[in-house]
PDB file of N, CA and C in Angstrom:
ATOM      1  N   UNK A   1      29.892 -40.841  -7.994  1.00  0.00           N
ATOM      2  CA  UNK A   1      30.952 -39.925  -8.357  1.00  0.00           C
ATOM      3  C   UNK A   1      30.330 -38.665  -8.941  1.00  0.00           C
ATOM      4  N   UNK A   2      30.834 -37.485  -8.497  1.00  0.00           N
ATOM      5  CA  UNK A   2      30.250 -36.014  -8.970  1.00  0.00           C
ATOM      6  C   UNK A   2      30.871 -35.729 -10.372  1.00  0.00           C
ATOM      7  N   UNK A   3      30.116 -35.226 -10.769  1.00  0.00           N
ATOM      8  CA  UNK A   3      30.536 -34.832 -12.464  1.00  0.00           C
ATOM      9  C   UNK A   3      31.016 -33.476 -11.830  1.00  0.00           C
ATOM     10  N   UNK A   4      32.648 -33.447 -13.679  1.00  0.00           N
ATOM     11  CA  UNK A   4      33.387 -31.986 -12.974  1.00  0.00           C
ATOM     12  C   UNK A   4      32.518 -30.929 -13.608  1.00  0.00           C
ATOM     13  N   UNK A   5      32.893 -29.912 -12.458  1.00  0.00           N
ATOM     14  CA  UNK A   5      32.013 -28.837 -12.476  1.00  0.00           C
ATOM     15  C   UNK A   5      32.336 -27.722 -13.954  1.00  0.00           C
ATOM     16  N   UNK A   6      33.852 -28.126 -14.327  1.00  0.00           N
ATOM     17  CA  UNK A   6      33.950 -27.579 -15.456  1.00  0.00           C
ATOM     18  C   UNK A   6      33.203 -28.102 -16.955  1.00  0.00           C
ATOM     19  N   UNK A   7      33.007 -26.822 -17.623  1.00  0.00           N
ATOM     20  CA  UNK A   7      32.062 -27.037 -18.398  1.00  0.00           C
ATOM     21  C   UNK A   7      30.521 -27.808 -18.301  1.00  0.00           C
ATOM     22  N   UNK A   8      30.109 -28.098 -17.057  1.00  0.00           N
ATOM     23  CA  UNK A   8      28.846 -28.425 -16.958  1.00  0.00           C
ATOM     24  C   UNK A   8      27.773 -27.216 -16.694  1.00  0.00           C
ATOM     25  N   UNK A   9      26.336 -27.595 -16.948  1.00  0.00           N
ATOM     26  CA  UNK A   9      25.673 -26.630 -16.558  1.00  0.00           C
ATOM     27  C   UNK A   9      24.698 -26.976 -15.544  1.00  0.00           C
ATOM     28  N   UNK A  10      24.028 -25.793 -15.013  1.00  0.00           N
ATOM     29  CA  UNK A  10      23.055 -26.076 -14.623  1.00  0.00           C
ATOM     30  C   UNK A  10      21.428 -25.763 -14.993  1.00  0.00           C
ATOM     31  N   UNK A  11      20.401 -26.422 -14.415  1.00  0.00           N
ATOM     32  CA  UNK A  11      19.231 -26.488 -14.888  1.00  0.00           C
ATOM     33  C   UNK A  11      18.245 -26.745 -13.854  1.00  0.00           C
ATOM     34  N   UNK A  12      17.215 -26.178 -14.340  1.00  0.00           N
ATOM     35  CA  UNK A  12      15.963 -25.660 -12.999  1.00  0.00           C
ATOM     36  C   UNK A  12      15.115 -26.729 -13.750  1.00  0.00           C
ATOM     37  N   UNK A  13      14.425 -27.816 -13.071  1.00  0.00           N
ATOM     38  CA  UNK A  13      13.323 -28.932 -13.842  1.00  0.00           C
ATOM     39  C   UNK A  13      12.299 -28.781 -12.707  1.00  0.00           C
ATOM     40  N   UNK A  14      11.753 -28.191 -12.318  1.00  0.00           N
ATOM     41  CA  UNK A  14      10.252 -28.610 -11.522  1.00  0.00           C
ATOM     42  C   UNK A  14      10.518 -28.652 -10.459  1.00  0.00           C
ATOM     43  N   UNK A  15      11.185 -27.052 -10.540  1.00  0.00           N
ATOM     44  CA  UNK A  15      11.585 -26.848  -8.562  1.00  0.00           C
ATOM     45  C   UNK A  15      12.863 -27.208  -8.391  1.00  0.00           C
ATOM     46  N   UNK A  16      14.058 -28.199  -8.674  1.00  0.00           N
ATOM     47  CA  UNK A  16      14.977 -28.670  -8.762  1.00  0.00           C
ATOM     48  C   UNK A  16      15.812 -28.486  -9.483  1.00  0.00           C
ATOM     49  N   UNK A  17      17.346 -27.934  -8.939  1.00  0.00           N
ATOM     50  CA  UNK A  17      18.555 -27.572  -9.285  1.00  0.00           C
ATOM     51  C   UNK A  17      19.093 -29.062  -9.648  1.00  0.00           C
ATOM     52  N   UNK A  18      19.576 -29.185 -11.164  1.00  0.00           N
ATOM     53  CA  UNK A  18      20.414 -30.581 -11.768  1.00  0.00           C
ATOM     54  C   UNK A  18      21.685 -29.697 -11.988  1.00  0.00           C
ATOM     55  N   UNK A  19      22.893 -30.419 -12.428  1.00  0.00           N
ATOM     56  CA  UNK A  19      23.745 -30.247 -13.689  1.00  0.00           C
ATOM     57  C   UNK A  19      24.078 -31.138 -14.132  1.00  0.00           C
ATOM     58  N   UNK A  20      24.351 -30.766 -15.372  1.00  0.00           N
ATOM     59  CA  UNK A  20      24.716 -32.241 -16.676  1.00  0.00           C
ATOM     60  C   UNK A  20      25.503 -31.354 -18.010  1.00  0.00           C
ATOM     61  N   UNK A  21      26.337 -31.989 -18.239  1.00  0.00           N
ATOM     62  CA  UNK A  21      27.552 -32.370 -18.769  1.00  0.00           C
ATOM     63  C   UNK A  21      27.633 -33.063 -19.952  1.00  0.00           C
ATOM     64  N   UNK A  22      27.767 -32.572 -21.148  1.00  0.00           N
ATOM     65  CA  UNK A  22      28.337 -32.960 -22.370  1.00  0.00           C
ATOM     66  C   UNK A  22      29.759 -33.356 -22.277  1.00  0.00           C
ATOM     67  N   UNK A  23      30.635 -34.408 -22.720  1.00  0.00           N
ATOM     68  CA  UNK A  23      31.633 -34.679 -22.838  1.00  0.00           C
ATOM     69  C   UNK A  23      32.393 -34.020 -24.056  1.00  0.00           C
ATOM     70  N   UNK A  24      33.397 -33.274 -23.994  1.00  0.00           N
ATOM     71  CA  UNK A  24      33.601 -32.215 -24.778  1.00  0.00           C
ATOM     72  C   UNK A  24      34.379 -32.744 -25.623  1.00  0.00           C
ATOM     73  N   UNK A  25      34.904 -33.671 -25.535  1.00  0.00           N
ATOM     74  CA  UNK A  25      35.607 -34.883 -26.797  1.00  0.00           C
ATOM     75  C   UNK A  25      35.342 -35.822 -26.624  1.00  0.00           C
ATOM     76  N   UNK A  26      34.979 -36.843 -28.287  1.00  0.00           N
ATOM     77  CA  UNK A  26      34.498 -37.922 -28.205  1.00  0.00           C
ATOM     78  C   UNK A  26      35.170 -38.851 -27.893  1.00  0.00           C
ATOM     79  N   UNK A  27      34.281 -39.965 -27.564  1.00  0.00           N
ATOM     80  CA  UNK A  27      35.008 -41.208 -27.290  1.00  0.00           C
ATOM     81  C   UNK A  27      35.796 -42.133 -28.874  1.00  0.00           C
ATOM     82  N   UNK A  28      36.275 -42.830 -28.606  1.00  0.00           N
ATOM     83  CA  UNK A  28      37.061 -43.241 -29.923  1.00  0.00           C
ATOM     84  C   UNK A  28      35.640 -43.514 -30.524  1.00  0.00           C
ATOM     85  N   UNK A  29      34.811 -44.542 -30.125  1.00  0.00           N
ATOM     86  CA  UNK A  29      33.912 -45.178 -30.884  1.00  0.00           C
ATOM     87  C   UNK A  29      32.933 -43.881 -31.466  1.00  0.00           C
ATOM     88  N   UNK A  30      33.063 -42.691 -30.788  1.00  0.00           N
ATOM     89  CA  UNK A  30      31.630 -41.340 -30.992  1.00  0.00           C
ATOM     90  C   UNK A  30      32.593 -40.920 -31.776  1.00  0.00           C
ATOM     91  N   UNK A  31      33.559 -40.608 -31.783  1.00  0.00           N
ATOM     92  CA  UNK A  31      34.703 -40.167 -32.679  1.00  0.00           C
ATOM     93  C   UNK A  31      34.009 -40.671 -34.337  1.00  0.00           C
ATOM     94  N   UNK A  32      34.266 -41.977 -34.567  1.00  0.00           N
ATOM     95  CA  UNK A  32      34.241 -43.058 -35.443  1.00  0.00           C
ATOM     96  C   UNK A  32      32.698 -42.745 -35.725  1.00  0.00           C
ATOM     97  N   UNK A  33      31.433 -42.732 -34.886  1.00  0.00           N
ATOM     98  CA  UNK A  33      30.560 -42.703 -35.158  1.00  0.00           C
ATOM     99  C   UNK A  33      29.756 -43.883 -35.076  1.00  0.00           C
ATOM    100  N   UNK A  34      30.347 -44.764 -34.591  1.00  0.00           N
ATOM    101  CA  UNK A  34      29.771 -46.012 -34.239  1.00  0.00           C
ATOM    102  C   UNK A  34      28.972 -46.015 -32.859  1.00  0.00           C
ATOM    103  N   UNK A  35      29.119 -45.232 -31.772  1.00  0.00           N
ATOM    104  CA  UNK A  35      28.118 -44.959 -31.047  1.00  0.00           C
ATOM    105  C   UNK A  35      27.657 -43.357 -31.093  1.00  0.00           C
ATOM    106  N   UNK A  36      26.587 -43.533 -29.910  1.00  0.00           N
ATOM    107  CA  UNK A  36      25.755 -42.125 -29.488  1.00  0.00           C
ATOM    108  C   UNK A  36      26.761 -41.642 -28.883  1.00  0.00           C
ATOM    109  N   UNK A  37      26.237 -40.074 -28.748  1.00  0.00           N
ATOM    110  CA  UNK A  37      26.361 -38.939 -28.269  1.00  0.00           C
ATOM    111  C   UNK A  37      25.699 -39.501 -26.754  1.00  0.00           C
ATOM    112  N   UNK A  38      26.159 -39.794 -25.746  1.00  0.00           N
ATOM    113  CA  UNK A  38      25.662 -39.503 -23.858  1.00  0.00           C
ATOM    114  C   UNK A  38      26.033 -38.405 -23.442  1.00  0.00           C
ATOM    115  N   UNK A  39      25.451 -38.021 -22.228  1.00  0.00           N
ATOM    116  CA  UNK A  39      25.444 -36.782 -21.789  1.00  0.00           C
ATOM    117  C   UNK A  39      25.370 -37.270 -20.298  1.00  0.00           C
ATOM    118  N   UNK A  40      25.790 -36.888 -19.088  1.00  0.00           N
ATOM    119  CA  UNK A  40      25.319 -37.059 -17.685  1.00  0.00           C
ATOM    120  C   UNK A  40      24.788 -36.413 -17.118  1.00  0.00           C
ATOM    121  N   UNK A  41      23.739 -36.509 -15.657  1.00  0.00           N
ATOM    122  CA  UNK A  41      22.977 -35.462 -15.050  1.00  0.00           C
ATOM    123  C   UNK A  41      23.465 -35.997 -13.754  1.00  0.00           C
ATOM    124  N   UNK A  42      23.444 -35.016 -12.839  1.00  0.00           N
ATOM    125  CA  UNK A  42      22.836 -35.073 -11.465  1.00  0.00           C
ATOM    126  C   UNK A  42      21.971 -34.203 -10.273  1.00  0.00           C
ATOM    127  N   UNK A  43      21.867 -34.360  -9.552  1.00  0.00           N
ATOM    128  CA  UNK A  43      21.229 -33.394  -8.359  1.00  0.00           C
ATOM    129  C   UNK A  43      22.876 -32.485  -8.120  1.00  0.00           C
ATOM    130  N   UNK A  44      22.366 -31.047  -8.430  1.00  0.00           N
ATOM    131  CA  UNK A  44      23.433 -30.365  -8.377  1.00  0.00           C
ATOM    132  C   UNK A  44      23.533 -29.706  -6.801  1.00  0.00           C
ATOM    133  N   UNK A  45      22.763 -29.882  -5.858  1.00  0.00           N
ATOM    134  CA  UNK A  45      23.087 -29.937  -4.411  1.00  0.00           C
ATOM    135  C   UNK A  45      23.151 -30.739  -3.541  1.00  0.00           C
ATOM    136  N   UNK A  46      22.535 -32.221  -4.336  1.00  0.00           N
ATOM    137  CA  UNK A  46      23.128 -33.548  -3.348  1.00  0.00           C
ATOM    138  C   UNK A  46      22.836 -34.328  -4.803  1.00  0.00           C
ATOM    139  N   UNK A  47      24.572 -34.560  -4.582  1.00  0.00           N
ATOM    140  CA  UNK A  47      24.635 -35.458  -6.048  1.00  0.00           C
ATOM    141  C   UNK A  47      24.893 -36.751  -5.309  1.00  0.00           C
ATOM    142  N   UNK A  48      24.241 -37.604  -6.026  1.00  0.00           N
ATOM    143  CA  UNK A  48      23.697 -38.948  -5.804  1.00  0.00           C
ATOM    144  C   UNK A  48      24.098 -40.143  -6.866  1.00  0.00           C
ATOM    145  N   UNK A  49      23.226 -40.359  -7.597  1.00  0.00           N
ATOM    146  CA  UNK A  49      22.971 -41.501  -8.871  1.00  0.00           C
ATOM    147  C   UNK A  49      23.131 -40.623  -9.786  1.00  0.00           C
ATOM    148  N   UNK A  50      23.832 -41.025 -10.486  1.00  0.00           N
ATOM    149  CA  UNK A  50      24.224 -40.215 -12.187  1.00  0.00           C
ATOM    150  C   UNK A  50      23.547 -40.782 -12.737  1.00  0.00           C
ATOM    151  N   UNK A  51      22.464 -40.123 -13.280  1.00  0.00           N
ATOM    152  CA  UNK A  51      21.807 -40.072 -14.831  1.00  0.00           C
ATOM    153  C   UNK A  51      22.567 -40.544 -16.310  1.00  0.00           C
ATOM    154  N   UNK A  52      22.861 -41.271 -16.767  1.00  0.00           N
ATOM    155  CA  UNK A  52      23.812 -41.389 -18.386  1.00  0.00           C
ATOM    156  C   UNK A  52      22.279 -41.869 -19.433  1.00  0.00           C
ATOM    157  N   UNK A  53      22.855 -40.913 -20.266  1.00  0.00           N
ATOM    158  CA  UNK A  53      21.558 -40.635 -21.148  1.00  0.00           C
ATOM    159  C   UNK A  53      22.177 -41.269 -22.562  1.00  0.00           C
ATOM    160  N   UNK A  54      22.140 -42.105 -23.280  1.00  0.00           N
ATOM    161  CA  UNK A  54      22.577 -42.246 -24.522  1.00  0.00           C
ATOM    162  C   UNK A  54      21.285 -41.617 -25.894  1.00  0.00           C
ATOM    163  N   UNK A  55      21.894 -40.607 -26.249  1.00  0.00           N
ATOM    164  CA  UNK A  55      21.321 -40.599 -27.535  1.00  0.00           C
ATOM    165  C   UNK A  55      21.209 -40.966 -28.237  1.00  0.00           C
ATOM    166  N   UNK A  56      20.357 -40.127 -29.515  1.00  0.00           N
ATOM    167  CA  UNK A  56      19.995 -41.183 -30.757  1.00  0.00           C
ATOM    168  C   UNK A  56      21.088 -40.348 -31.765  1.00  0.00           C
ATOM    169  N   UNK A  57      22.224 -39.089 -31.746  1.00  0.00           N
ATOM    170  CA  UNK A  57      22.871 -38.872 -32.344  1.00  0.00           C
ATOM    171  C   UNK A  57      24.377 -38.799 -32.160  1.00  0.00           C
ATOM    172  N   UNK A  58      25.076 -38.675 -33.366  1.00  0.00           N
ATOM    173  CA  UNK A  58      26.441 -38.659 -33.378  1.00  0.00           C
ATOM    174  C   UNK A  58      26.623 -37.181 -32.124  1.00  0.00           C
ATOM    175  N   UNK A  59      28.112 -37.709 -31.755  1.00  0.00           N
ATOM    176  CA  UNK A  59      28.749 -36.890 -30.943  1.00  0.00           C
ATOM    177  C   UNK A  59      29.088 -35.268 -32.269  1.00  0.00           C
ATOM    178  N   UNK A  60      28.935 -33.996 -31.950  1.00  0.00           N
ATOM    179  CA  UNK A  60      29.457 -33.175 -32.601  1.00  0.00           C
ATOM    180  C   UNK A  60      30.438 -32.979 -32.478  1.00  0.00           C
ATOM    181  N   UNK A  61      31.163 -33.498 -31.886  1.00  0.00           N
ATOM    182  CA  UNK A  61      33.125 -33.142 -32.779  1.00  0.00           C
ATOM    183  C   UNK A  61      33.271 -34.905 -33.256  1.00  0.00           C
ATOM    184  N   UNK A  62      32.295 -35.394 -33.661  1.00  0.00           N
ATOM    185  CA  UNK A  62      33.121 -36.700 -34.565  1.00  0.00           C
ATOM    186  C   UNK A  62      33.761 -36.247 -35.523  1.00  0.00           C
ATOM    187  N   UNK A  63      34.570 -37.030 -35.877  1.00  0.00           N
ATOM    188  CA  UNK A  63      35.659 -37.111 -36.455  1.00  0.00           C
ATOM    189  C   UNK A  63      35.618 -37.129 -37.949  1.00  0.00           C
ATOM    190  N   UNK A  64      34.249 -37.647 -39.215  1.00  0.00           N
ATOM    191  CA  UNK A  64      33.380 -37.715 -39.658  1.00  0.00           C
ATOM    192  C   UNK A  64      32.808 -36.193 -40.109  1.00  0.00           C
ATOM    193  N   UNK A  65      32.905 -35.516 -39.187  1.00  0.00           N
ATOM    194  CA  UNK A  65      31.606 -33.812 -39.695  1.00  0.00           C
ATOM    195  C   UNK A  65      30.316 -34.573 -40.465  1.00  0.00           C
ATOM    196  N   UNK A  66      30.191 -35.550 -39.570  1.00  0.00           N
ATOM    197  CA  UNK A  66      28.550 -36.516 -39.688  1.00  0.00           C
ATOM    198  C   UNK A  66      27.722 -35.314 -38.360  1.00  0.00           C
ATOM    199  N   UNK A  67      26.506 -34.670 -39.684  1.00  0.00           N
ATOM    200  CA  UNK A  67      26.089 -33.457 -38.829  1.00  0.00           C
ATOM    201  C   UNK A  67      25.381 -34.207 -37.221  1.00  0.00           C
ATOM    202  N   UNK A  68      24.886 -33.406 -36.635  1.00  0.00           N
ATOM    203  CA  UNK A  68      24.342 -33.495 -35.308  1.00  0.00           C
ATOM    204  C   UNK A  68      23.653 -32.394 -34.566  1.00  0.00           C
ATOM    205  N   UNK A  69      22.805 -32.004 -33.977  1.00  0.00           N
ATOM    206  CA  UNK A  69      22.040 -31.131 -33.910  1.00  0.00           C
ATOM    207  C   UNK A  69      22.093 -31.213 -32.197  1.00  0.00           C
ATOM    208  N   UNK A  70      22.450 -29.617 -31.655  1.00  0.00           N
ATOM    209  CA  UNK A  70      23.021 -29.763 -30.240  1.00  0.00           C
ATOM    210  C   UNK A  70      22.027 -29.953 -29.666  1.00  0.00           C
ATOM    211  N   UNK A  71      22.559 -30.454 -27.861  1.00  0.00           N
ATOM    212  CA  UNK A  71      21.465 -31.090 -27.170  1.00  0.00           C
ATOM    213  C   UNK A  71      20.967 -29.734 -26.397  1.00  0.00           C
ATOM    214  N   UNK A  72      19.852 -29.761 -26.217  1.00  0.00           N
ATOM    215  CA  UNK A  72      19.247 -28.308 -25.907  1.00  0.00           C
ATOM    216  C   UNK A  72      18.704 -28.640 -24.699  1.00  0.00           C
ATOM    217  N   UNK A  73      18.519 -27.231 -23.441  1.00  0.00           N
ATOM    218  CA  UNK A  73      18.353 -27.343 -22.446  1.00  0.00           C
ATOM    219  C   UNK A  73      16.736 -28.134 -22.318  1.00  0.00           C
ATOM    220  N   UNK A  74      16.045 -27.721 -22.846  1.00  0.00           N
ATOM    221  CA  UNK A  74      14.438 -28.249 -23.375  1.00  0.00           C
ATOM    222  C   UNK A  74      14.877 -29.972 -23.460  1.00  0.00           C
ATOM    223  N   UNK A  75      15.234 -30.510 -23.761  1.00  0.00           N
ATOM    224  CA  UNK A  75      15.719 -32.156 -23.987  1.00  0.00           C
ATOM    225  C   UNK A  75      16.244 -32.801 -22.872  1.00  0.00           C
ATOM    226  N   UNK A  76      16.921 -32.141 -22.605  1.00  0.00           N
ATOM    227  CA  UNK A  76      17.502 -32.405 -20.546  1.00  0.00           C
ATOM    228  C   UNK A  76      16.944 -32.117 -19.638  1.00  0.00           C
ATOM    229  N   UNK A  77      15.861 -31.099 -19.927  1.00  0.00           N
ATOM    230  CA  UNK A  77      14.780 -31.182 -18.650  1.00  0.00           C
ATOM    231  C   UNK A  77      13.694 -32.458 -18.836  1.00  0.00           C
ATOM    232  N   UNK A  78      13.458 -32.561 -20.350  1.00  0.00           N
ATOM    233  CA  UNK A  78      12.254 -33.493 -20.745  1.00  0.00           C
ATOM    234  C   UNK A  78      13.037 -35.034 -20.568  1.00  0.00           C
ATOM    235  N   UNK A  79      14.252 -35.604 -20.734  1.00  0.00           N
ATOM    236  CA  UNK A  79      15.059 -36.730 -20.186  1.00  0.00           C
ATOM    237  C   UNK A  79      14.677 -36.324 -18.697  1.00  0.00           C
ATOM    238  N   UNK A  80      15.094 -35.868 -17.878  1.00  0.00           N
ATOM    239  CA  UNK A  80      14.939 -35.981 -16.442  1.00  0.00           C
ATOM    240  C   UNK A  80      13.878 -36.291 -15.861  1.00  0.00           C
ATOM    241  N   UNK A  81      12.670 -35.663 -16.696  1.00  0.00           N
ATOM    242  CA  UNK A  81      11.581 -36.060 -16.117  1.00  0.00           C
ATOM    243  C   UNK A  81      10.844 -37.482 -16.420  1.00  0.00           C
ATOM    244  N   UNK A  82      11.604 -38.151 -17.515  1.00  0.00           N
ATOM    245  CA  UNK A  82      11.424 -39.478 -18.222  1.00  0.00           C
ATOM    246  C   UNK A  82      12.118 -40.154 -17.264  1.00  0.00           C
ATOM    247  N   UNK A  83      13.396 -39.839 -16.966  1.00  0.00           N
ATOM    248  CA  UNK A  83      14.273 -40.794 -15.571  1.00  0.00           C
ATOM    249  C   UNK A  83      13.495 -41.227 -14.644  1.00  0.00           C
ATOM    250  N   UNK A  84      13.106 -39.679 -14.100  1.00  0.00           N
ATOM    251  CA  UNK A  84      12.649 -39.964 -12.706  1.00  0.00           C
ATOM    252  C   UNK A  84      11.304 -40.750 -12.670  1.00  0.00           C
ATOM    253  N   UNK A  85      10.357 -40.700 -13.585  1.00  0.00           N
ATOM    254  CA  UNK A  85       9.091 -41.115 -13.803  1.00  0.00           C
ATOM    255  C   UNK A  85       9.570 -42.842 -14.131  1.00  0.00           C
ATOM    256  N   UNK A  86      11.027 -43.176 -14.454  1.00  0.00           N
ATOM    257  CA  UNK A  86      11.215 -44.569 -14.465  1.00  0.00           C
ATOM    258  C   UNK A  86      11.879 -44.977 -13.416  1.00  0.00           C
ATOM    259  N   UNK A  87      12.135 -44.181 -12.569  1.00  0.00           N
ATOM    260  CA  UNK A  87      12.701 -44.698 -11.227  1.00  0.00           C
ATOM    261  C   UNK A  87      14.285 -44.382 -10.968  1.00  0.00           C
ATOM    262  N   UNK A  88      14.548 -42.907 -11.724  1.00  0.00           N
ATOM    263  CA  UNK A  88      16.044 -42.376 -11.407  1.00  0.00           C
ATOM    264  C   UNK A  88      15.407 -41.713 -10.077  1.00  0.00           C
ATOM    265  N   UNK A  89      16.664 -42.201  -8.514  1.00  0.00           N
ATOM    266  CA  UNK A  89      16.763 -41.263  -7.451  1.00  0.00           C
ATOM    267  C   UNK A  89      17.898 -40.418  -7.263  1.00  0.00           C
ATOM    268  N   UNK A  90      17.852 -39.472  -7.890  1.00  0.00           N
ATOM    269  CA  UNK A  90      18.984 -38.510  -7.840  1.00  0.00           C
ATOM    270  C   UNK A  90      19.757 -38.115  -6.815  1.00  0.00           C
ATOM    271  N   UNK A  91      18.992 -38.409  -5.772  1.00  0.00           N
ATOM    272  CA  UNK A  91      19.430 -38.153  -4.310  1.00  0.00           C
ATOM    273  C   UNK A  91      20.529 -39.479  -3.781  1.00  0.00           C
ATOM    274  N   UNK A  92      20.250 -40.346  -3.989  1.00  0.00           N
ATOM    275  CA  UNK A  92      20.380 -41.413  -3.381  1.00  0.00           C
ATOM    276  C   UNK A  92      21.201 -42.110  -4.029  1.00  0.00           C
ATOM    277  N   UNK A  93      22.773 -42.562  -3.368  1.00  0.00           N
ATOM    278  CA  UNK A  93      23.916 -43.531  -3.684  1.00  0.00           C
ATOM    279  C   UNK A  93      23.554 -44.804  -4.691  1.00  0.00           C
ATOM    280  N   UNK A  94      24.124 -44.704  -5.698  1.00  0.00           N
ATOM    281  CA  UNK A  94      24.316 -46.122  -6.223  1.00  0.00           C
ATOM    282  C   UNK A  94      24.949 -46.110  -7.680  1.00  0.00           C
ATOM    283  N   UNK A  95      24.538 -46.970  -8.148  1.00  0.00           N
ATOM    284  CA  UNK A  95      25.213 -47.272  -9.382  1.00  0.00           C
ATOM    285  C   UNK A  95      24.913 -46.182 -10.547  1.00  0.00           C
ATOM    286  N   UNK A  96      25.144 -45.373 -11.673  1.00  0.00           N
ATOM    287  CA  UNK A  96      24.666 -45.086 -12.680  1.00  0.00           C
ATOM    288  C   UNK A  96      23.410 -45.582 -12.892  1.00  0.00           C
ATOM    289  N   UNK A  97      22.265 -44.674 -13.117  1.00  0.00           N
ATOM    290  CA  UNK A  97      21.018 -45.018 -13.972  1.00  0.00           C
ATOM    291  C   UNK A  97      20.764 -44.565 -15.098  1.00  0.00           C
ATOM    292  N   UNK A  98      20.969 -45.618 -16.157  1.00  0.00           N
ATOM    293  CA  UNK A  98      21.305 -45.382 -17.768  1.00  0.00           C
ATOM    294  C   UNK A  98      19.778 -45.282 -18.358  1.00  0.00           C
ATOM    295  N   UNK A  99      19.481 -44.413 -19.174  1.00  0.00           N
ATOM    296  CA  UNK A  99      18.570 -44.009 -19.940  1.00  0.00           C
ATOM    297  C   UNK A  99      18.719 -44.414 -21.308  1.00  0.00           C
ATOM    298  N   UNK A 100      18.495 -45.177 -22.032  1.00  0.00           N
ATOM    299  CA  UNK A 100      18.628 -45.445 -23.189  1.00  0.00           C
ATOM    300  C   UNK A 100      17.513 -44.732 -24.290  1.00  0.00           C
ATOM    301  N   UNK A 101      17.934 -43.469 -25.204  1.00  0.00           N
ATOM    302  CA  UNK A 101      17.320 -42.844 -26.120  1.00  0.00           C
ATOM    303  C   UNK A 101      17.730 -43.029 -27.500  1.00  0.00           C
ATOM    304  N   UNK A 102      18.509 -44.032 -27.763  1.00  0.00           N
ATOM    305  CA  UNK A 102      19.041 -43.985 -28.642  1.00  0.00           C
ATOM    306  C   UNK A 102      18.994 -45.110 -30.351  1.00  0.00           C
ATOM    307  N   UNK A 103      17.316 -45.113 -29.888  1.00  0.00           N
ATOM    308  CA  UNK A 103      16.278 -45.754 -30.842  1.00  0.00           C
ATOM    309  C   UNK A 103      16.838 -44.733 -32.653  1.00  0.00           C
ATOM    310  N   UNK A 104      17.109 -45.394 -33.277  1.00  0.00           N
ATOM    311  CA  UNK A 104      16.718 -44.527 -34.519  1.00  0.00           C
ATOM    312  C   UNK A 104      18.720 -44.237 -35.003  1.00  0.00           C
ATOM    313  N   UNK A 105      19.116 -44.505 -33.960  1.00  0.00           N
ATOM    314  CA  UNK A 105      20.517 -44.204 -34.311  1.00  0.00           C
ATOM    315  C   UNK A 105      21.352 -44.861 -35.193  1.00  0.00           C
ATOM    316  N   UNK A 106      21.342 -44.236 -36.360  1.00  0.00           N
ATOM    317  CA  UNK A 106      22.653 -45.114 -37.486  1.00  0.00           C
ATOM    318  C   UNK A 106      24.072 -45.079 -37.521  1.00  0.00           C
ATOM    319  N   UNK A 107      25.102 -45.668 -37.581  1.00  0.00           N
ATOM    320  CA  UNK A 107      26.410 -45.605 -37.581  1.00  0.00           C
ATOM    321  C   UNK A 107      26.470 -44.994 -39.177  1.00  0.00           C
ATOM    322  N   UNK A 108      27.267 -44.155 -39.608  1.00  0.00           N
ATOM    323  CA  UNK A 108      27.700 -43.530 -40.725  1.00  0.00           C
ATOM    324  C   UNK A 108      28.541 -44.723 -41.205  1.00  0.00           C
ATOM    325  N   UNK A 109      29.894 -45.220 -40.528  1.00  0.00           N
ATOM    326  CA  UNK A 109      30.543 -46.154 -41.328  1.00  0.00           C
ATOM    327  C   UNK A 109      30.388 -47.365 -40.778  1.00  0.00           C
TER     328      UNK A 109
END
């Protein structure tokens, strides 16, 4: 499934056009603060396997104003290249390939 094109961006990683997508409101639980902040990627001219990246921080509109420090284009090129070096094919049909970054992450409540 293609991520919507609204509010996503795009990004140049090593020759290669991605876009990826912050979810612009949290989920109840990112809300709450009980999970990470994820983000999605894909091949932004043959979108394929979605990338889902879980972080190690709160979502910034939790619900909480439990701070969070935005995800920067520098962090989504350096995730992509961690994917692919573990075996994300961006090109190629299938299930979500989940990245788990989210070592170090505390729930506030």
């Amino acid at each position: 499934m293609a991520l919507v094109k609204k509010g996503s961006r795009l990004i140049n990683v090593d020759d290669t056009t991605y876009r990826w997508r912050l979810r612009g409101r949290p989920t109840y639980d990112q809300g709450l603060v009980h999970s990470p902040l994820t983000y999605a990627v894909e091949h932004a001219d043959n979108p394929g396997t979605t990338l889902v990246i879980t972080t190690n921080q709160p979502h910034p509109s939790n619900w909480f104003g439990t701070p969070s420090s935005p995800v920067l284009p520098s962090q989504v090129a350096d995730t992509i290249r961690t994917a692919l070096t573990q075996g994300w094919r961006p090109e190629s049909p299938g299930s979500p390939f989940h990245l788990d970054q989210s070592t170090g992450f505390v729930s506030s409540h």
